[in-house]
C-alpha atoms as a PDB file:
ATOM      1  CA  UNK A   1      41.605  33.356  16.977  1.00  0.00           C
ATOM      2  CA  UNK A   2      37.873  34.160  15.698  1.00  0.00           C
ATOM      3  CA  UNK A   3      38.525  36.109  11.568  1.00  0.00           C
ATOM      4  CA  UNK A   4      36.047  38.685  10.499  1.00  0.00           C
ATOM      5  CA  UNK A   5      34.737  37.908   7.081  1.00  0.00           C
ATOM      6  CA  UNK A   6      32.454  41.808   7.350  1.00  0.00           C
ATOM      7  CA  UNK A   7      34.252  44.455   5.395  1.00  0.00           C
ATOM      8  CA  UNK A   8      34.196  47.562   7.184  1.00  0.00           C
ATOM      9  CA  UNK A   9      32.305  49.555   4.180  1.00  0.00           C
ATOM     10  CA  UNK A  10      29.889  46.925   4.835  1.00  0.00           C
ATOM     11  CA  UNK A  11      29.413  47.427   7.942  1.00  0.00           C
ATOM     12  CA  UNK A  12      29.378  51.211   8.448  1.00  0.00           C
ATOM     13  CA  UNK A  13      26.420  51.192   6.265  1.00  0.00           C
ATOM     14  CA  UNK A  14      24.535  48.450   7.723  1.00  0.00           C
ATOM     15  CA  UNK A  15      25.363  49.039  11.722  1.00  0.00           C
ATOM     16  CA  UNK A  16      22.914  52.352  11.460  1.00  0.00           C
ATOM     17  CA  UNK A  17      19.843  49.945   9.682  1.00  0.00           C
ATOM     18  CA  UNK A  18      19.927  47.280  12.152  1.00  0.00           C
ATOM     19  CA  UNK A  19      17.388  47.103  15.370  1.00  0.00           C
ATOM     20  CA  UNK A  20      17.971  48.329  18.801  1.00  0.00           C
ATOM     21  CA  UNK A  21      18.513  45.396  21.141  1.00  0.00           C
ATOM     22  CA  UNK A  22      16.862  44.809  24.390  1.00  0.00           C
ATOM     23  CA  UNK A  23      18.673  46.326  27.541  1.00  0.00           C
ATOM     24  CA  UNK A  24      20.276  43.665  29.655  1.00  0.00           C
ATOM     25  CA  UNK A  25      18.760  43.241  33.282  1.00  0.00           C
ATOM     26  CA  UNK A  26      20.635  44.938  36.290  1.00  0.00           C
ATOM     27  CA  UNK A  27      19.833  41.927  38.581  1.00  0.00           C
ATOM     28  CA  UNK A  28      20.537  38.408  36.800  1.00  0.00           C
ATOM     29  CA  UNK A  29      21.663  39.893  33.599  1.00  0.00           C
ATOM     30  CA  UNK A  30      22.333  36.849  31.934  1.00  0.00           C
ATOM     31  CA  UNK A  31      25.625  35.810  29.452  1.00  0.00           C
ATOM     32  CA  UNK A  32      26.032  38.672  27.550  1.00  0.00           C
ATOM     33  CA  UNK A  33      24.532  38.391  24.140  1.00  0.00           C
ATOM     34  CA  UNK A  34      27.270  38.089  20.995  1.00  0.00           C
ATOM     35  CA  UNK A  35      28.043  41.363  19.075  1.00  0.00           C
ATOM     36  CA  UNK A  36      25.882  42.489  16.409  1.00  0.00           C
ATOM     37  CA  UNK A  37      28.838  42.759  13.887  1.00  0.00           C
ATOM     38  CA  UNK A  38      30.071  38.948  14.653  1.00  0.00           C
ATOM     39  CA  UNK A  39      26.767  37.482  14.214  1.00  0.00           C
ATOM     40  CA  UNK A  40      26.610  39.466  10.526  1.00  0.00           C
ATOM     41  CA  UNK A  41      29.667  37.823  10.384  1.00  0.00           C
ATOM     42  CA  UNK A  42      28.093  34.389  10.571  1.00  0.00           C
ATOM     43  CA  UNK A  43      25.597  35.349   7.996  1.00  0.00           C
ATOM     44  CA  UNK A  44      28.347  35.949   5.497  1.00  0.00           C
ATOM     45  CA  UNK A  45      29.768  33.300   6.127  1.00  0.00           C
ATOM     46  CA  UNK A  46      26.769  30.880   5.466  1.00  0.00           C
ATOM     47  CA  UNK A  47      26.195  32.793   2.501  1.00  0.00           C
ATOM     48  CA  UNK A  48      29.547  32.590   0.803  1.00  0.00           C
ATOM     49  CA  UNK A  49      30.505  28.414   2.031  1.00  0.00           C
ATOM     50  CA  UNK A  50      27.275  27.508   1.531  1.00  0.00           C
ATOM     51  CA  UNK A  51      27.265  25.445   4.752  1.00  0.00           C
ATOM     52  CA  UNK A  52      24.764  24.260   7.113  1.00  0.00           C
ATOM     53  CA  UNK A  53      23.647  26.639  10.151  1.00  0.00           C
ATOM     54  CA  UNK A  54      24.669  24.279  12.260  1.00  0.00           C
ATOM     55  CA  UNK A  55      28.420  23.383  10.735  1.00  0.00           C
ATOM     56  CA  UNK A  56      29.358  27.640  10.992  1.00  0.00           C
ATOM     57  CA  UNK A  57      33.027  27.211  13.207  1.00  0.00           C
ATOM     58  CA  UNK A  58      32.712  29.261  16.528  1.00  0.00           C
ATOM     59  CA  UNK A  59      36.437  29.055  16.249  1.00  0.00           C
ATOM     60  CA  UNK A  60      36.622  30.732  12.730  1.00  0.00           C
ATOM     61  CA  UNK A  61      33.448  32.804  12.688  1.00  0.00           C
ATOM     62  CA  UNK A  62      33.145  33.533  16.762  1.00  0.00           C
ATOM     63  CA  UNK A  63      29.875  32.947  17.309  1.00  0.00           C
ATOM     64  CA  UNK A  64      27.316  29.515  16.849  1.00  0.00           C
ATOM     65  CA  UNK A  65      25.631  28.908  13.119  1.00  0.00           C
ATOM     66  CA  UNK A  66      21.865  29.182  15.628  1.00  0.00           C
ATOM     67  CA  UNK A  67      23.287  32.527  16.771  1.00  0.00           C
ATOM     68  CA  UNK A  68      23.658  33.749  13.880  1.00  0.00           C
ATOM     69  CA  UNK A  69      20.370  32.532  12.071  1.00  0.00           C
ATOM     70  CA  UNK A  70      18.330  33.842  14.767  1.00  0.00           C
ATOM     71  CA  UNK A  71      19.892  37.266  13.973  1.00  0.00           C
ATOM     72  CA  UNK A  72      19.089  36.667  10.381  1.00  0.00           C
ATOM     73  CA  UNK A  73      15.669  35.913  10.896  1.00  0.00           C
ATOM     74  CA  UNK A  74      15.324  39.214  13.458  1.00  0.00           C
ATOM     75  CA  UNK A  75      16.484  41.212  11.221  1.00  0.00           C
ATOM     76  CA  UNK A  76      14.758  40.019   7.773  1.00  0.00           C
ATOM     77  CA  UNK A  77      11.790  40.534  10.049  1.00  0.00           C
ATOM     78  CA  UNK A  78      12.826  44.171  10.857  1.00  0.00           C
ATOM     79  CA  UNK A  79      13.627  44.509   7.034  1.00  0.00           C
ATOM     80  CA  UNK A  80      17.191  45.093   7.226  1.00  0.00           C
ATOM     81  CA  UNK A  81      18.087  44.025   4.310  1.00  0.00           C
ATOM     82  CA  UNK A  82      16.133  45.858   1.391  1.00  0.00           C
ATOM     83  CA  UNK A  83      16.594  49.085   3.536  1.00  0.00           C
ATOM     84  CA  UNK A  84      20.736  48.032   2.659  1.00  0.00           C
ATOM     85  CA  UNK A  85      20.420  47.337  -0.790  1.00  0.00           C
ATOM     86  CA  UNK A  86      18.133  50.656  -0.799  1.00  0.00           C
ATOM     87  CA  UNK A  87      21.094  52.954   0.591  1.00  0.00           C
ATOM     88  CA  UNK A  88      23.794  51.003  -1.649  1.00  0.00           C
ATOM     89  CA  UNK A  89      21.738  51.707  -4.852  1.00  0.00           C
ATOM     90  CA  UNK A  90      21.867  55.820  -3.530  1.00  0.00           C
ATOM     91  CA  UNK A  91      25.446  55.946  -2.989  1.00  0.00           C
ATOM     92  CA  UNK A  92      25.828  54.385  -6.391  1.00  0.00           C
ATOM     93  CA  UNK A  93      23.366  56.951  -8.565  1.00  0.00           C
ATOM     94  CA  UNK A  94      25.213  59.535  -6.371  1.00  0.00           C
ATOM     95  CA  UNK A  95      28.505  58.545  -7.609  1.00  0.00           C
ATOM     96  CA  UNK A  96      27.153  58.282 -11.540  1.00  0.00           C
ATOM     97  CA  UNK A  97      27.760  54.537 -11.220  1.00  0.00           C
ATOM     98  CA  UNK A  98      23.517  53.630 -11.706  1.00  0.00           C
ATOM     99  CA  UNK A  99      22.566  54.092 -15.157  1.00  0.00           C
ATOM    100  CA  UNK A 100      18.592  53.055 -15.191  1.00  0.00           C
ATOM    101  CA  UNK A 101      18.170  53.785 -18.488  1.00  0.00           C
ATOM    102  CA  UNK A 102      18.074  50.421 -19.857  1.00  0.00           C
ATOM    103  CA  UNK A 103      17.048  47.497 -17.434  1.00  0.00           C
ATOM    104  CA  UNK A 104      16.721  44.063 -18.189  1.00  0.00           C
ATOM    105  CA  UNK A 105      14.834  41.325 -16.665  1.00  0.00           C
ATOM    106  CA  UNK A 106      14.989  37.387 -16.396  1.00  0.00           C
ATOM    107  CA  UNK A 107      14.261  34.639 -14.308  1.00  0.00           C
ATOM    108  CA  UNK A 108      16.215  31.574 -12.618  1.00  0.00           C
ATOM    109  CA  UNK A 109      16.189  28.221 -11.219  1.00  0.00           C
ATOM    110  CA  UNK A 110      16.980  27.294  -8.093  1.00  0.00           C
ATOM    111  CA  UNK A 111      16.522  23.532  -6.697  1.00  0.00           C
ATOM    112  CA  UNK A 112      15.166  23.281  -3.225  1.00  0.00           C
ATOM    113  CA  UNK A 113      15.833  20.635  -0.621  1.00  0.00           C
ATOM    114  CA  UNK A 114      12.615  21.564   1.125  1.00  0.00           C
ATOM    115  CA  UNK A 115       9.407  22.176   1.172  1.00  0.00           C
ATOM    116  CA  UNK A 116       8.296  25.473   2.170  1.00  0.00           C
ATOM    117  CA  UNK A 117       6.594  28.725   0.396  1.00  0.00           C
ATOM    118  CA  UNK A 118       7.699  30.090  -2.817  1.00  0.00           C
ATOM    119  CA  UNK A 119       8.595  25.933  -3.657  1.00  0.00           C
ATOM    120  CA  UNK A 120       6.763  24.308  -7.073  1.00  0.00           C
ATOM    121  CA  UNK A 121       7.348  21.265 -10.049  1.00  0.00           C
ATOM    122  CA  UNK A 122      10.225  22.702 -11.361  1.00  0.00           C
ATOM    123  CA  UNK A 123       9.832  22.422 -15.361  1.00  0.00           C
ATOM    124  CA  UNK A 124      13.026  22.286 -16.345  1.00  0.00           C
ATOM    125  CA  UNK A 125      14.347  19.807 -13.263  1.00  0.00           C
ATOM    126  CA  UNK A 126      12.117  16.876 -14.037  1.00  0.00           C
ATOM    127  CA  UNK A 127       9.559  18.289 -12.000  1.00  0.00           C
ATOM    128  CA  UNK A 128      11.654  18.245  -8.682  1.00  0.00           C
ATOM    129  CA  UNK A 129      11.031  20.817  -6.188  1.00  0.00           C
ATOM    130  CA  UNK A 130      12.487  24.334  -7.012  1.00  0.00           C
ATOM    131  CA  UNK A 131      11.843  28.151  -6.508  1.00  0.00           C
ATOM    132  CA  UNK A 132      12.796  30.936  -8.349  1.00  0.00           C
ATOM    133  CA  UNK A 133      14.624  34.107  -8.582  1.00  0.00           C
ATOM    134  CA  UNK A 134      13.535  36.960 -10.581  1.00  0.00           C
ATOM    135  CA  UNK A 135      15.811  39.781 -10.970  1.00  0.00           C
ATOM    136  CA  UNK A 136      15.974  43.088 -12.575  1.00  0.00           C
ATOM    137  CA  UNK A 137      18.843  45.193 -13.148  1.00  0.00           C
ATOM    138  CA  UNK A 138      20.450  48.230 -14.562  1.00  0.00           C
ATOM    139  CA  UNK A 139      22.616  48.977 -17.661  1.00  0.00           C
ATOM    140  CA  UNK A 140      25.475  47.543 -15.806  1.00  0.00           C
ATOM    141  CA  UNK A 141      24.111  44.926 -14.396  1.00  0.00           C
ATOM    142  CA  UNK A 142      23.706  46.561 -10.833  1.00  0.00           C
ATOM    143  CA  UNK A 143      20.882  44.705  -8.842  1.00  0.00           C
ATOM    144  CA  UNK A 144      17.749  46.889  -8.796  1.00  0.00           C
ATOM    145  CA  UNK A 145      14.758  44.664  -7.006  1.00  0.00           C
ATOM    146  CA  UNK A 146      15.342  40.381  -6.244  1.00  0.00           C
ATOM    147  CA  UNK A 147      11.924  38.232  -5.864  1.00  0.00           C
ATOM    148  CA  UNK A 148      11.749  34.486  -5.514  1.00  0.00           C
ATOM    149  CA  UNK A 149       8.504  32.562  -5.792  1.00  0.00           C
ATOM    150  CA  UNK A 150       8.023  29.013  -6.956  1.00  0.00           C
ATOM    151  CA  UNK A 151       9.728  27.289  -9.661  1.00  0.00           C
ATOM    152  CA  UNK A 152       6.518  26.649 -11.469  1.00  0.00           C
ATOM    153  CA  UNK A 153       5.597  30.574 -11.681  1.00  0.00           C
ATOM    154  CA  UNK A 154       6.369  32.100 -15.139  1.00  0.00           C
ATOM    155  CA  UNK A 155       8.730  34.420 -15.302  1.00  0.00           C
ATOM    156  CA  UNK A 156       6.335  37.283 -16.880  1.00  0.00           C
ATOM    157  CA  UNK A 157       3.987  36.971 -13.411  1.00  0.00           C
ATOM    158  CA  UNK A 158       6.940  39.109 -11.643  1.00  0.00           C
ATOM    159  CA  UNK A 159       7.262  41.683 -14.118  1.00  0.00           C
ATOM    160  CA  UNK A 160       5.199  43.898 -12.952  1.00  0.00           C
ATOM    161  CA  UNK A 161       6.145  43.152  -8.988  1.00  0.00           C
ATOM    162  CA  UNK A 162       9.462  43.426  -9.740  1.00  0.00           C
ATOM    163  CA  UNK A 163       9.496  47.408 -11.297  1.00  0.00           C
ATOM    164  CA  UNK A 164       6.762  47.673  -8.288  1.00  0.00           C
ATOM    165  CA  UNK A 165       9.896  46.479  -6.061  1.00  0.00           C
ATOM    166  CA  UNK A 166      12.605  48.935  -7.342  1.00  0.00           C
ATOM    167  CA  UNK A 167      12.867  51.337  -4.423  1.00  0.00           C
ATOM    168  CA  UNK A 168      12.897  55.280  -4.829  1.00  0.00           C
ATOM    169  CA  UNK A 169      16.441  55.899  -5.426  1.00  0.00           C
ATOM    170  CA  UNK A 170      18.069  58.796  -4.389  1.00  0.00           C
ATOM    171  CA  UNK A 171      21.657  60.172  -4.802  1.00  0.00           C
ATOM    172  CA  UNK A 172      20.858  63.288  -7.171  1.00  0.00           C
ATOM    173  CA  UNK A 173      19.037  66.608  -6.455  1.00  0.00           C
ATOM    174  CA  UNK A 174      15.112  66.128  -7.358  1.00  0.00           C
ATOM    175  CA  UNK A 175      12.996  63.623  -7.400  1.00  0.00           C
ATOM    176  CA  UNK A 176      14.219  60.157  -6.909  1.00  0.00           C
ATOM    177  CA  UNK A 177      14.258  57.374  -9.605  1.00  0.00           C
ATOM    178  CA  UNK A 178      12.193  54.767  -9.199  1.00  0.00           C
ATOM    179  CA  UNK A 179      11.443  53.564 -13.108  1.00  0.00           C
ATOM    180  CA  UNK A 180      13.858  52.707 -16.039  1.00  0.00           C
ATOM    181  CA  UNK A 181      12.971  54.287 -19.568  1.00  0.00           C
ATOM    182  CA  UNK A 182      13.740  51.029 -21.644  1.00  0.00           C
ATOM    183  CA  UNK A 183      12.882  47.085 -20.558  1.00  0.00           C
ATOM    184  CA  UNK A 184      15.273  44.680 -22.340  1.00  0.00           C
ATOM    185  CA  UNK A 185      13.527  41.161 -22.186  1.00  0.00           C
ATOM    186  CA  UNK A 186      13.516  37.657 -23.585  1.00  0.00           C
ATOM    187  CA  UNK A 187      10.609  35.811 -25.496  1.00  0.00           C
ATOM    188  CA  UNK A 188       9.144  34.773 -21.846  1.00  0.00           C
ATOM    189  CA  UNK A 189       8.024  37.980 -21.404  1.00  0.00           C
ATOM    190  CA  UNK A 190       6.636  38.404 -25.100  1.00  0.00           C
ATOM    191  CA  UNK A 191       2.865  39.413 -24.156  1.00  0.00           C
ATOM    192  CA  UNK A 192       1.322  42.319 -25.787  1.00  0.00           C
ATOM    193  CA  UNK A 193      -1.208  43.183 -22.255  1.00  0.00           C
ATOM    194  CA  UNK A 194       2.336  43.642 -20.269  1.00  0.00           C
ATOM    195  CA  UNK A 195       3.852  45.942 -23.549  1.00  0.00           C
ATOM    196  CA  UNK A 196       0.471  48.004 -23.155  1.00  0.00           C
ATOM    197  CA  UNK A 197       1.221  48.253 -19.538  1.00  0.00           C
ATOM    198  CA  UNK A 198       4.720  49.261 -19.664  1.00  0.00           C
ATOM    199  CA  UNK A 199       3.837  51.774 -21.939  1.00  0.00           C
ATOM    200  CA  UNK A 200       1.574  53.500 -19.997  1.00  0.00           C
ATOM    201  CA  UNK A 201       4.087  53.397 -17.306  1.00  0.00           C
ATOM    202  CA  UNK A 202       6.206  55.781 -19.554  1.00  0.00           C
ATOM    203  CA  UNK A 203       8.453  52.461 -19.907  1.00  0.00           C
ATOM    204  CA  UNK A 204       9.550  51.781 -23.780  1.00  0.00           C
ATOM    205  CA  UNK A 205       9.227  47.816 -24.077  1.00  0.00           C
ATOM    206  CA  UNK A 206      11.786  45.931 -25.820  1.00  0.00           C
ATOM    207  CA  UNK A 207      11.159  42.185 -25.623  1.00  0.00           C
ATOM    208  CA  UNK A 208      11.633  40.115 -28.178  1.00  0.00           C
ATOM    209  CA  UNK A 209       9.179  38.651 -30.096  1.00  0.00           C
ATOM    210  CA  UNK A 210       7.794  34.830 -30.464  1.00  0.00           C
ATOM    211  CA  UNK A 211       8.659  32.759 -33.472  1.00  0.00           C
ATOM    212  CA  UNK A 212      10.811  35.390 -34.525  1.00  0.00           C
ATOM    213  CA  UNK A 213      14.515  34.458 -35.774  1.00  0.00           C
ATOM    214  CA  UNK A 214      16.947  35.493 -33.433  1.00  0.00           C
ATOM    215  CA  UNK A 215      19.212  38.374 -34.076  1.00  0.00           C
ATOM    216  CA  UNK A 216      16.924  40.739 -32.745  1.00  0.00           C
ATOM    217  CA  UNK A 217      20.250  42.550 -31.177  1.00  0.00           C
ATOM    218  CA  UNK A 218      18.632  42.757 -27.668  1.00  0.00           C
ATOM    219  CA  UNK A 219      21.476  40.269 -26.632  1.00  0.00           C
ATOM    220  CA  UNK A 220      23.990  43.174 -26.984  1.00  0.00           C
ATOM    221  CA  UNK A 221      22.392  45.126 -24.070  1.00  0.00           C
ATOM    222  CA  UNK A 222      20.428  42.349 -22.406  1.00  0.00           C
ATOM    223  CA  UNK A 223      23.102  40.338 -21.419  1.00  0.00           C
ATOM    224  CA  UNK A 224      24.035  41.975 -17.800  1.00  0.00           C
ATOM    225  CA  UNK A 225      21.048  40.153 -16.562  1.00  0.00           C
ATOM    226  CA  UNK A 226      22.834  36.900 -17.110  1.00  0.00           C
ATOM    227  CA  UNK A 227      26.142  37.943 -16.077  1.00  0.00           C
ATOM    228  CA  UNK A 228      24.396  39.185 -12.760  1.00  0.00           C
ATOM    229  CA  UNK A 229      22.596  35.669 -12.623  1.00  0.00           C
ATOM    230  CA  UNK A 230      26.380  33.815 -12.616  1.00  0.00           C
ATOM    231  CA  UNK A 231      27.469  36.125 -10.224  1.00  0.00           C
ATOM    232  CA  UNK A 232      24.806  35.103  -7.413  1.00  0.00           C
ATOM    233  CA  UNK A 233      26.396  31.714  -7.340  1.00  0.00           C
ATOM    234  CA  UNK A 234      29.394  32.691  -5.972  1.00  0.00           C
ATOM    235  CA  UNK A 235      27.349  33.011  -3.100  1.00  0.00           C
ATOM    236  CA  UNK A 236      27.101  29.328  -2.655  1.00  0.00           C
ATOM    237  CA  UNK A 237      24.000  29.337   0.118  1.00  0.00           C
ATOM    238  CA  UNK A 238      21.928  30.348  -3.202  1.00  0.00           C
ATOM    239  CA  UNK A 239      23.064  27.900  -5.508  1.00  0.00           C
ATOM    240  CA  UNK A 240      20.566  25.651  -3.622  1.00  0.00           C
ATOM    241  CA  UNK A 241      17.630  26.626  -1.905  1.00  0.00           C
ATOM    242  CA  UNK A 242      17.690  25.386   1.988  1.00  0.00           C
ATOM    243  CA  UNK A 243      15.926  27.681   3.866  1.00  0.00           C
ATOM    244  CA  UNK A 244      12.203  26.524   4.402  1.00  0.00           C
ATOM    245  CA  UNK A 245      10.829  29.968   4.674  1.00  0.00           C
ATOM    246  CA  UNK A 246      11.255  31.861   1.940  1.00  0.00           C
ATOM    247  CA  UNK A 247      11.976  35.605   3.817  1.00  0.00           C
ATOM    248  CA  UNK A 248      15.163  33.441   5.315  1.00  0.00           C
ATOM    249  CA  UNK A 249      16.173  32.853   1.392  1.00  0.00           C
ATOM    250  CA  UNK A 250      15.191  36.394   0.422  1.00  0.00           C
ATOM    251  CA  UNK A 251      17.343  37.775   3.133  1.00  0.00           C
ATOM    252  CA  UNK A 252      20.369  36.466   1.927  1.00  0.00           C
ATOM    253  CA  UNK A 253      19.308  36.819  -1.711  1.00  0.00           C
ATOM    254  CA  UNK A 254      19.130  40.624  -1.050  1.00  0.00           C
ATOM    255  CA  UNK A 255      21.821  40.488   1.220  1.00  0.00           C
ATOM    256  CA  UNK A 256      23.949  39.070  -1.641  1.00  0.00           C
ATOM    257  CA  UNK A 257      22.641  41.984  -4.019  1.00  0.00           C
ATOM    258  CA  UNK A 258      24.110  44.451  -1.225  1.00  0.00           C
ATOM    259  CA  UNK A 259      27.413  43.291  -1.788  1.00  0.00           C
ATOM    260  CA  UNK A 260      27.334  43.173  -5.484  1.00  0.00           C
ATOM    261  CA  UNK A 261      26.505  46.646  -5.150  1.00  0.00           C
ATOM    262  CA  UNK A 262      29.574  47.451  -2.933  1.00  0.00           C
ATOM    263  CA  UNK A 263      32.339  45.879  -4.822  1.00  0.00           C
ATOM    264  CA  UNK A 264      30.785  47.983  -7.387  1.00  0.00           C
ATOM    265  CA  UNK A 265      30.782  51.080  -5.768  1.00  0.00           C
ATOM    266  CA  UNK A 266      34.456  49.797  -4.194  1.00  0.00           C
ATOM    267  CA  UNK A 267      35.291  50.122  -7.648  1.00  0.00           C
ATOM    268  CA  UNK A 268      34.865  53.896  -8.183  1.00  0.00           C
ATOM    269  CA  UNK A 269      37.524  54.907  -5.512  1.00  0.00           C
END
């Protein structure tokens, strides 16, 4: 008996996104291929064990762990996946749940078992191999844009590509929102070229400052970032990096942001 780990919400909202597959032959047709909603299946279910492609139970899951990678891989390709966390973020402003106000911004380590893009010296892990991910998010902590790059980058290079990154978000009547009106961020980001540059973005900066004792109060506001940040773990495929190219790792990073943003939204009804 094969168990479907994919939510319905879930999947009403990503069966529209995902790719037309190839008609089968007349003549010679082949075995026919596995469903499109068990092999999402296997994705979720590497993403929230954490195991190995190759480990995924047919029995359990109801298709192979190389079924469901290729599927992953076809579909990060076809950008699935931001297009979800796109229509998620929507439904979400539409409901008044999306308050982009404030936004906050921070960085975090990941250790990778391989090489691969978006892999550096981690500095804080003795130099091993790492990556990052860079995140940005709203007043409540609701994922607005995900990047990774390599664990040597500094956090303040993504600052820019991550605003750059929040799609336009519709929901409401007029135009859609695609820029916060306050930054929250921590002494990494403490560079008066990228304050300049906010500013002229029509973006209020509020990072704190260098040297400075703490008590700044940006902690009161600034902290849904890290709450955000301990709630990707619970996603065990991302508590370690495997994937040796990074658009496999993004994939399930913004897949992983999706569904943050639908047990949010489940919380509404």
């Amino acid at each position: 008996m094969s168990a479907d780990p994919v939510p319905d919400d879930l999947w009403e909202r990503i069966a529209p996104l995902l790719p037309a597959r190839p008609a089968r032959r007349h003549r010679y047709p082949g075995r026919l291929p596995v469903s499109d909603r068990v092999a999402l299946a296997g994705i979720v279910y590497v993403l929230r064990k954490g195991v190995a492609w190759r480990d995924v139970p047919i029995q359990i899951v109801g298709c192979s762990g190389v079924t469901a990678w290729r599927r992953l891989r076809d579909w990060t390709e076809a950008g699935v996946w931001p297009r979800l966390h796109e229509v998620l973020l929507a439904e979400l402003r539409e409901a008044g749940l999306l308050d982009m106000d404030d936004a906050a911004i921070d960085g975090s380590h990941v250790r990778a078992l391989k090489r691969g893009d978006h892999v550096g010296p981690s500095p804080v892990d003795r130099g091993k191999p790492g990556s990052k991910h860079h995140l940005i998010v709203d007043r409540h902590g609701t994922p607005l844009a995900v990047a990774l790059t390599g664990g040597n980058r500094h956090d303040v290079t993504q600052l820019l590509p991550l605003l750059d990154a929040i799609p336009p978000i519709r929901g409401l009547r007029g135009r859609p929102r695609r820029r916060p009106r306050r930054l929250l961020a921590d002494r990494g980001y403490d560079y008066d070229k990228y304050r300049r540059i906010l500013r002229r973005r029509g973006i209020t900066p509020r990072i704190a400052r260098r040297g400075v004792a703490h008590g700044s109060g940006l902690g009161k506001t600034r902290w849904v970032v890290e709450r955000t940040f301990a709630w990707l773990p619970q996603f065990k495929r991302l508590r370690i990096r495997y994937e040796i190219c990074a658009d496999l790792h993004q994939g399930l990073l913004q897949l992983a942001c999706s569904i943050i943003c639908l047990r949010r939204l489940r919380t509404s009804f």
